[in-house]
PDB file of N, CA and C in Angstrom:
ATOM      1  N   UNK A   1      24.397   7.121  -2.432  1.00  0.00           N
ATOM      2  CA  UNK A   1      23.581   7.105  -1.243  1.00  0.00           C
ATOM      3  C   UNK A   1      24.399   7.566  -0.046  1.00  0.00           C
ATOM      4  N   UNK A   2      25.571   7.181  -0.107  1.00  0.00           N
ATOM      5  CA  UNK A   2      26.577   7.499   0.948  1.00  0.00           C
ATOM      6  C   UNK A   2      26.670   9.085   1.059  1.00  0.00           C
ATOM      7  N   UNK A   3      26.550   9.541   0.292  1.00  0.00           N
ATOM      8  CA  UNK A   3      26.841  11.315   0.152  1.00  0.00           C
ATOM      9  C   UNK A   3      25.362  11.669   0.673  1.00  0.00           C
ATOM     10  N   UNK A   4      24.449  11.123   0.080  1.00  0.00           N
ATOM     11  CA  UNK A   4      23.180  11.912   0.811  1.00  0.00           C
ATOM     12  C   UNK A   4      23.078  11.645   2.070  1.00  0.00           C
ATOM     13  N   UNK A   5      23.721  10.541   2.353  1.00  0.00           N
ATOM     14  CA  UNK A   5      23.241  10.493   3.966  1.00  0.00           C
ATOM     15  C   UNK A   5      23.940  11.233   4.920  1.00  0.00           C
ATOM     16  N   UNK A   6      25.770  11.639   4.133  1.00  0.00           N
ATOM     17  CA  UNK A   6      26.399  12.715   5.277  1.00  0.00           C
ATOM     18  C   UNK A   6      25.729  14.142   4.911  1.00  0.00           C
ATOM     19  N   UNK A   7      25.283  14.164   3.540  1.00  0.00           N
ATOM     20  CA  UNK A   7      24.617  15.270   3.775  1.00  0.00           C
ATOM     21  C   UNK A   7      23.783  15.459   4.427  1.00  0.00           C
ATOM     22  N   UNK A   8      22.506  14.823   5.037  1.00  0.00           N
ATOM     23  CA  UNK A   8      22.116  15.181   5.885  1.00  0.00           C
ATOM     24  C   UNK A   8      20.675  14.682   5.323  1.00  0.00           C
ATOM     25  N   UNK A   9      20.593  14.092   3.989  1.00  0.00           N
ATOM     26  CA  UNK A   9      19.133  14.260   3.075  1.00  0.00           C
ATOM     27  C   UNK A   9      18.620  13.192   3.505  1.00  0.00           C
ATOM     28  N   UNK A  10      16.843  13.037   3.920  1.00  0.00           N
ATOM     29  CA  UNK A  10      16.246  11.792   4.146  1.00  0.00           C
ATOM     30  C   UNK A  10      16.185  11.175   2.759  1.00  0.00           C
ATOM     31  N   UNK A  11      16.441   9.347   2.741  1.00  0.00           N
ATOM     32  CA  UNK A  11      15.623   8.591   2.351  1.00  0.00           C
ATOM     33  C   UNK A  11      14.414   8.833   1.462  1.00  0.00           C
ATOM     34  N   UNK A  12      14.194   8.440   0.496  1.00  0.00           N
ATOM     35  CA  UNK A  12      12.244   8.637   0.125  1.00  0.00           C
ATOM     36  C   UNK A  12      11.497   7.462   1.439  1.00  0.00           C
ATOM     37  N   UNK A  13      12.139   6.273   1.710  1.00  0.00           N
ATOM     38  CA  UNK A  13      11.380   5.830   2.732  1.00  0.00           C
ATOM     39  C   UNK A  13      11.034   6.639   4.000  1.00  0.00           C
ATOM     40  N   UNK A  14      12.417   7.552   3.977  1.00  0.00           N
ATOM     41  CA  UNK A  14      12.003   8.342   5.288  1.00  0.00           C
ATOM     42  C   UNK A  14      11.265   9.753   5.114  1.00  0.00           C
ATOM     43  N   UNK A  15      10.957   9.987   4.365  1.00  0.00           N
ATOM     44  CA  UNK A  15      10.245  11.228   3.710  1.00  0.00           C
ATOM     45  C   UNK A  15       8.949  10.731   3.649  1.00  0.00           C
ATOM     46  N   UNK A  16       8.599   9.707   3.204  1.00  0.00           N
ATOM     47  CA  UNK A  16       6.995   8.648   3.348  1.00  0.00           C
ATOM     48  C   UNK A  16       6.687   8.574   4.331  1.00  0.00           C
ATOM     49  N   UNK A  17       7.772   8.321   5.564  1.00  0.00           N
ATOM     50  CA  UNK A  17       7.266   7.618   6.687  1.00  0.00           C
ATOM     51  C   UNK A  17       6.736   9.233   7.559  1.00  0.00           C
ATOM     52  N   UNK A  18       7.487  10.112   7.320  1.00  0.00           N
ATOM     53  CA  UNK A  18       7.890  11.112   8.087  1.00  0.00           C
ATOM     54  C   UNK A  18       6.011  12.108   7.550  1.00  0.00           C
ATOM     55  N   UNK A  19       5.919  12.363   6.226  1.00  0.00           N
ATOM     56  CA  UNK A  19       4.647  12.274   5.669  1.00  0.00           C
ATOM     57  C   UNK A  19       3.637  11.753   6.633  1.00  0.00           C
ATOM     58  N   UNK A  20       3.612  10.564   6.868  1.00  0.00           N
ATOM     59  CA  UNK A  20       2.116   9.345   7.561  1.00  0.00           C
ATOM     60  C   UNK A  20       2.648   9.832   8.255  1.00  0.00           C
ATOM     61  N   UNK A  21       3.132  10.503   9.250  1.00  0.00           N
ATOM     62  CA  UNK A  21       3.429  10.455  11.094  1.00  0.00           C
ATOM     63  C   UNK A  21       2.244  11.564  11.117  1.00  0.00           C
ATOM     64  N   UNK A  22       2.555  12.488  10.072  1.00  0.00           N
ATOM     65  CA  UNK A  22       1.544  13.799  10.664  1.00  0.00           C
ATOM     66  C   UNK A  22       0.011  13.168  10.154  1.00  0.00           C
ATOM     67  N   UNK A  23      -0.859  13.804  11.234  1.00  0.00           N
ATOM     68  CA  UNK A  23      -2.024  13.112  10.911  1.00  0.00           C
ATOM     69  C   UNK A  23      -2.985  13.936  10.029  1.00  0.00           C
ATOM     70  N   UNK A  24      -2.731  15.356   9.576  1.00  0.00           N
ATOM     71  CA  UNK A  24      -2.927  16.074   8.117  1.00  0.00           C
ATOM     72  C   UNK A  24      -3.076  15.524   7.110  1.00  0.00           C
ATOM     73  N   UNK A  25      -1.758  14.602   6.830  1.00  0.00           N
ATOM     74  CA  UNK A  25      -1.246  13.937   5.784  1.00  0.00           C
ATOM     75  C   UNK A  25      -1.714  12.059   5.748  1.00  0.00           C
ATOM     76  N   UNK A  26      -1.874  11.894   6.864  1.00  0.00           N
ATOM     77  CA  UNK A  26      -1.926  10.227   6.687  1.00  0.00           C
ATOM     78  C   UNK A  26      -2.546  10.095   6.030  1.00  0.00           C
ATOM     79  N   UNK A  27      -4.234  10.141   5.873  1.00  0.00           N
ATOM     80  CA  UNK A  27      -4.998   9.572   4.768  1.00  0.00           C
ATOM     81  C   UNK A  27      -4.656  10.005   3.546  1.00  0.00           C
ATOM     82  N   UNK A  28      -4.581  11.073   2.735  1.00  0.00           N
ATOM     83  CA  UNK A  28      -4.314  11.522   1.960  1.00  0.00           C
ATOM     84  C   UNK A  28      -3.275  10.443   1.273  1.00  0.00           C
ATOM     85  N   UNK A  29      -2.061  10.513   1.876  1.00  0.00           N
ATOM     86  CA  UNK A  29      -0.805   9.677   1.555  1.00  0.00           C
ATOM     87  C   UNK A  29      -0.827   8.185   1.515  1.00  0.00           C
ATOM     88  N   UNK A  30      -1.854   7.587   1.937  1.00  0.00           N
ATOM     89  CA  UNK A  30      -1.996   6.423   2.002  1.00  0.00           C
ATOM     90  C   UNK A  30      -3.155   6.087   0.818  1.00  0.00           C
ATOM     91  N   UNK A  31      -4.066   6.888   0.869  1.00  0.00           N
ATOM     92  CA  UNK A  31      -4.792   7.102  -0.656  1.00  0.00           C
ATOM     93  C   UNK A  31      -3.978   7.117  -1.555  1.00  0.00           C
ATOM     94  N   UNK A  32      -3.040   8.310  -1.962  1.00  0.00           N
ATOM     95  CA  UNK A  32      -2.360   8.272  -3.031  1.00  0.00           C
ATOM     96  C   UNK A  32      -1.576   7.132  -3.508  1.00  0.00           C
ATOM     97  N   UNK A  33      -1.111   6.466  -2.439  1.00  0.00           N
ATOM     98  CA  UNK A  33       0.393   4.864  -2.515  1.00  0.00           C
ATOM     99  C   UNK A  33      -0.626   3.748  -2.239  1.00  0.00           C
ATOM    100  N   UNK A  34      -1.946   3.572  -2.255  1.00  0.00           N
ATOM    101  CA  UNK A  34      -2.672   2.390  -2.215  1.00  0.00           C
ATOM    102  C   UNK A  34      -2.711   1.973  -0.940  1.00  0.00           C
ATOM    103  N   UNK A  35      -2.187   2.348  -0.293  1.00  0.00           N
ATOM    104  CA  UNK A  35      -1.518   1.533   1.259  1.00  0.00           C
ATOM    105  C   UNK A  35      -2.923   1.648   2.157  1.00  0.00           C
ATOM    106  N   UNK A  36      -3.214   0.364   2.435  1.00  0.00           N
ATOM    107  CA  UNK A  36      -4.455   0.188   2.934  1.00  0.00           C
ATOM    108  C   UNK A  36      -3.671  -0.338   4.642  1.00  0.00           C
ATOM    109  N   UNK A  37      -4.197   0.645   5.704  1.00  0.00           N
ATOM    110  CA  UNK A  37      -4.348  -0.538   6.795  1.00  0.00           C
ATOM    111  C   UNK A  37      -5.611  -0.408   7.505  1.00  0.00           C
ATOM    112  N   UNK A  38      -5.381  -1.487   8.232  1.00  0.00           N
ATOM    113  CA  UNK A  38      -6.443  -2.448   8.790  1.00  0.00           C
ATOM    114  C   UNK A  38      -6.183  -2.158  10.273  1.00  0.00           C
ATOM    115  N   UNK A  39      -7.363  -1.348  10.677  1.00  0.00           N
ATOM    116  CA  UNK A  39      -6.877  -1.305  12.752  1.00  0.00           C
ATOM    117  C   UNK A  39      -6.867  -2.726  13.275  1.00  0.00           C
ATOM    118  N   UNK A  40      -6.171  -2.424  14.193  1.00  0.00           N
ATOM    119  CA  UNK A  40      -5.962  -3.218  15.399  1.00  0.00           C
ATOM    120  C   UNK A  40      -7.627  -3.221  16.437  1.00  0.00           C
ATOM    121  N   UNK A  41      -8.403  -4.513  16.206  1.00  0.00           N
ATOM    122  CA  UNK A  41      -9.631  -4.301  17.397  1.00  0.00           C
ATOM    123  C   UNK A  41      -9.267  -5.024  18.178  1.00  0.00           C
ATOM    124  N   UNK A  42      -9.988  -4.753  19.587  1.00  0.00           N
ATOM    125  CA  UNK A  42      -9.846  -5.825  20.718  1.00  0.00           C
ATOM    126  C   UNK A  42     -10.386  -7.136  20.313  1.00  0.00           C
ATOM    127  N   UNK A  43      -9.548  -8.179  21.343  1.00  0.00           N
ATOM    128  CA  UNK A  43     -10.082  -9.436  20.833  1.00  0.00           C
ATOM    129  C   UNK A  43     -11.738  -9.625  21.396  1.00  0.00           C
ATOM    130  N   UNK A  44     -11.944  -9.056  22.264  1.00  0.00           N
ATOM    131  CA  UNK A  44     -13.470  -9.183  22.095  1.00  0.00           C
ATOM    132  C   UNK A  44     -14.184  -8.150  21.023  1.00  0.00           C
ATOM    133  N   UNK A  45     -14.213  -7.738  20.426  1.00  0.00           N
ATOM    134  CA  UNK A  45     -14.519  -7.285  19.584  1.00  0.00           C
ATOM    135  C   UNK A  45     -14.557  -8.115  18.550  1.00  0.00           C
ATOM    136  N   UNK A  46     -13.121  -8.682  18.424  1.00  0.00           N
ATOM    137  CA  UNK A  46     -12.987  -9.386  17.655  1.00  0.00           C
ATOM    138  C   UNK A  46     -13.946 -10.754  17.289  1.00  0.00           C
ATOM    139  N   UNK A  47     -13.962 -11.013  18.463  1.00  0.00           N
ATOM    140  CA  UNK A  47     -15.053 -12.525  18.739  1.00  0.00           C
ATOM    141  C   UNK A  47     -16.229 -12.087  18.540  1.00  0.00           C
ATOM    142  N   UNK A  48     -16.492 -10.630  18.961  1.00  0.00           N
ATOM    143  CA  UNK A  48     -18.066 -10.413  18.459  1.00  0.00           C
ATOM    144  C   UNK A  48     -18.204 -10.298  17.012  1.00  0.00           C
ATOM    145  N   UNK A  49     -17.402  -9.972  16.471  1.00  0.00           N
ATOM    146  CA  UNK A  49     -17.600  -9.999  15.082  1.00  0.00           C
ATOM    147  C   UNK A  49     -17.983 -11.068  14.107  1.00  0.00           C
ATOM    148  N   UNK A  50     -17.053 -12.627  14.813  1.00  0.00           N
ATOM    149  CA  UNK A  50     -16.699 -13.863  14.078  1.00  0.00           C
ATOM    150  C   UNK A  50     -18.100 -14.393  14.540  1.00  0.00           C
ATOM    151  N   UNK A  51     -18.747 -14.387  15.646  1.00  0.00           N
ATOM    152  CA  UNK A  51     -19.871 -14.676  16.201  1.00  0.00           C
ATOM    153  C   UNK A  51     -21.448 -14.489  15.488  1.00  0.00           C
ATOM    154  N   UNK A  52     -20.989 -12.894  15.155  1.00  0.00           N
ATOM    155  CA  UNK A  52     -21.961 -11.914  13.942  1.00  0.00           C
ATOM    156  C   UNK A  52     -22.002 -12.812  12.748  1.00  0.00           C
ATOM    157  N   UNK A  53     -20.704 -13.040  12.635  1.00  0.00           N
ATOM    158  CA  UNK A  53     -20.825 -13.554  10.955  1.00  0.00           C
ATOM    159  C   UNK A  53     -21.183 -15.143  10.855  1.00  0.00           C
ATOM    160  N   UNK A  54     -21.165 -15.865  11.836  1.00  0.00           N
ATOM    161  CA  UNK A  54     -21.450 -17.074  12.235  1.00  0.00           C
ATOM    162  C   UNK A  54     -22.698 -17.434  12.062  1.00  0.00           C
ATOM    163  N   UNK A  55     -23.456 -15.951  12.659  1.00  0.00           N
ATOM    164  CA  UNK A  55     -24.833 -16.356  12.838  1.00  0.00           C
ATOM    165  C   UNK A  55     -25.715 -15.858  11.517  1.00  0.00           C
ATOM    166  N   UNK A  56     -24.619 -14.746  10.680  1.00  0.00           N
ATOM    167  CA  UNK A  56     -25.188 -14.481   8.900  1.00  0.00           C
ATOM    168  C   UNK A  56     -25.527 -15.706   8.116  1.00  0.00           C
ATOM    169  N   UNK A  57     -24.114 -16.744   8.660  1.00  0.00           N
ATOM    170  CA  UNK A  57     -23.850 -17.695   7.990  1.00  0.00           C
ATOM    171  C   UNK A  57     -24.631 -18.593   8.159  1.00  0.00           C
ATOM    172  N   UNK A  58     -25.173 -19.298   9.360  1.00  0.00           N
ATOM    173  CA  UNK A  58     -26.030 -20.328   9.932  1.00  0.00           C
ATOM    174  C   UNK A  58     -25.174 -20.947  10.746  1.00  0.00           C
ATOM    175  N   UNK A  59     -23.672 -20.509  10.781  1.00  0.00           N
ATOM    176  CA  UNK A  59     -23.260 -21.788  11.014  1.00  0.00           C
ATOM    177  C   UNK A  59     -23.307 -21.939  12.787  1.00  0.00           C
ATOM    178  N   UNK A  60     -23.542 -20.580  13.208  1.00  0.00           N
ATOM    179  CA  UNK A  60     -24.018 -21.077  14.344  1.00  0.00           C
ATOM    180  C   UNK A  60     -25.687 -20.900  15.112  1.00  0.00           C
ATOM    181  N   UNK A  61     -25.892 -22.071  15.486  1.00  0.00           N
ATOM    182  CA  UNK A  61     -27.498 -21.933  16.082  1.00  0.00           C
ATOM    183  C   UNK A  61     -27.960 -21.324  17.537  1.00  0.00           C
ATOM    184  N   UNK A  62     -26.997 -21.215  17.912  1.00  0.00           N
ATOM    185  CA  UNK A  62     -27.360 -20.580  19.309  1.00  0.00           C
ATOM    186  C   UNK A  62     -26.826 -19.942  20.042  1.00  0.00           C
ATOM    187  N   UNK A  63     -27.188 -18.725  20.456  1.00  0.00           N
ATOM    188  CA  UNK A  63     -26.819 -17.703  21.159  1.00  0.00           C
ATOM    189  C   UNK A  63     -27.390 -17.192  21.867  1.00  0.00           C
ATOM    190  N   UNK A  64     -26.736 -17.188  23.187  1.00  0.00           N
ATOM    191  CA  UNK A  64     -27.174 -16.672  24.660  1.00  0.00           C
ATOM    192  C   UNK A  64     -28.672 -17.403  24.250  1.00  0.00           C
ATOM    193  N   UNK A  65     -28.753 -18.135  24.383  1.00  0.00           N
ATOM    194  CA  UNK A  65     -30.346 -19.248  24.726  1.00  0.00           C
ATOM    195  C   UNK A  65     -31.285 -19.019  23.800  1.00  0.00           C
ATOM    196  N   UNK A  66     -31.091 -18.116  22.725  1.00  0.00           N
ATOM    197  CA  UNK A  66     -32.005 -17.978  21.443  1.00  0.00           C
ATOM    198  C   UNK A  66     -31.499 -18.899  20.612  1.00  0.00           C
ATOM    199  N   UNK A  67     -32.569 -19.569  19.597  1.00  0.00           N
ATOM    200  CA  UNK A  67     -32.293 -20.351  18.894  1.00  0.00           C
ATOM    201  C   UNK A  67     -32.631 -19.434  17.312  1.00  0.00           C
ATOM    202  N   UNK A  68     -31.576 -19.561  16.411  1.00  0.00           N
ATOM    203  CA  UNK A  68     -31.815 -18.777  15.429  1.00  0.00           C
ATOM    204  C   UNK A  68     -31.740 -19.992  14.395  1.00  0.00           C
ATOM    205  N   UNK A  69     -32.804 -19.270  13.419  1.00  0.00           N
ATOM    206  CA  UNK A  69     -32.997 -20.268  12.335  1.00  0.00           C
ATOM    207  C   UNK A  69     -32.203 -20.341  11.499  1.00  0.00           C
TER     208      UNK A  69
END
């Protein structure tokens, strides 16, 4: 490893990483290695979501002054 690195040769981590930077390649490359991510949403977004699923669920009854069954 010591010799490839004065040579000058990337890493396979850095050849992966260097891959996902270009945005040509990201999906593709992340398809191929399984690599799933997950965006970043705002936290209100976020709360609207948990709110959404609250009210799929039942578990919550009321919102903004409607009463849901």
């Amino acid at each position: 490893m010591t010799k490839r690195d004065k040579a000058g040769h990337n890493t396979v981590a850095d050849s992966l990483r260097e891959l996902i930077r270009k945005e040509d390649n990201r999906r593709p490359v992340q398809k191929l290695f399984g690599l799933t991510v997950e965006p970043e949403v705002s936290p209100t977004l976020a709360s609207l979501l948990l709110a959404i699923d609250q009210v799929q669920q039942g578990s919550l009854r009321l919102v903004s002054g409607i009463d849901h069954p």
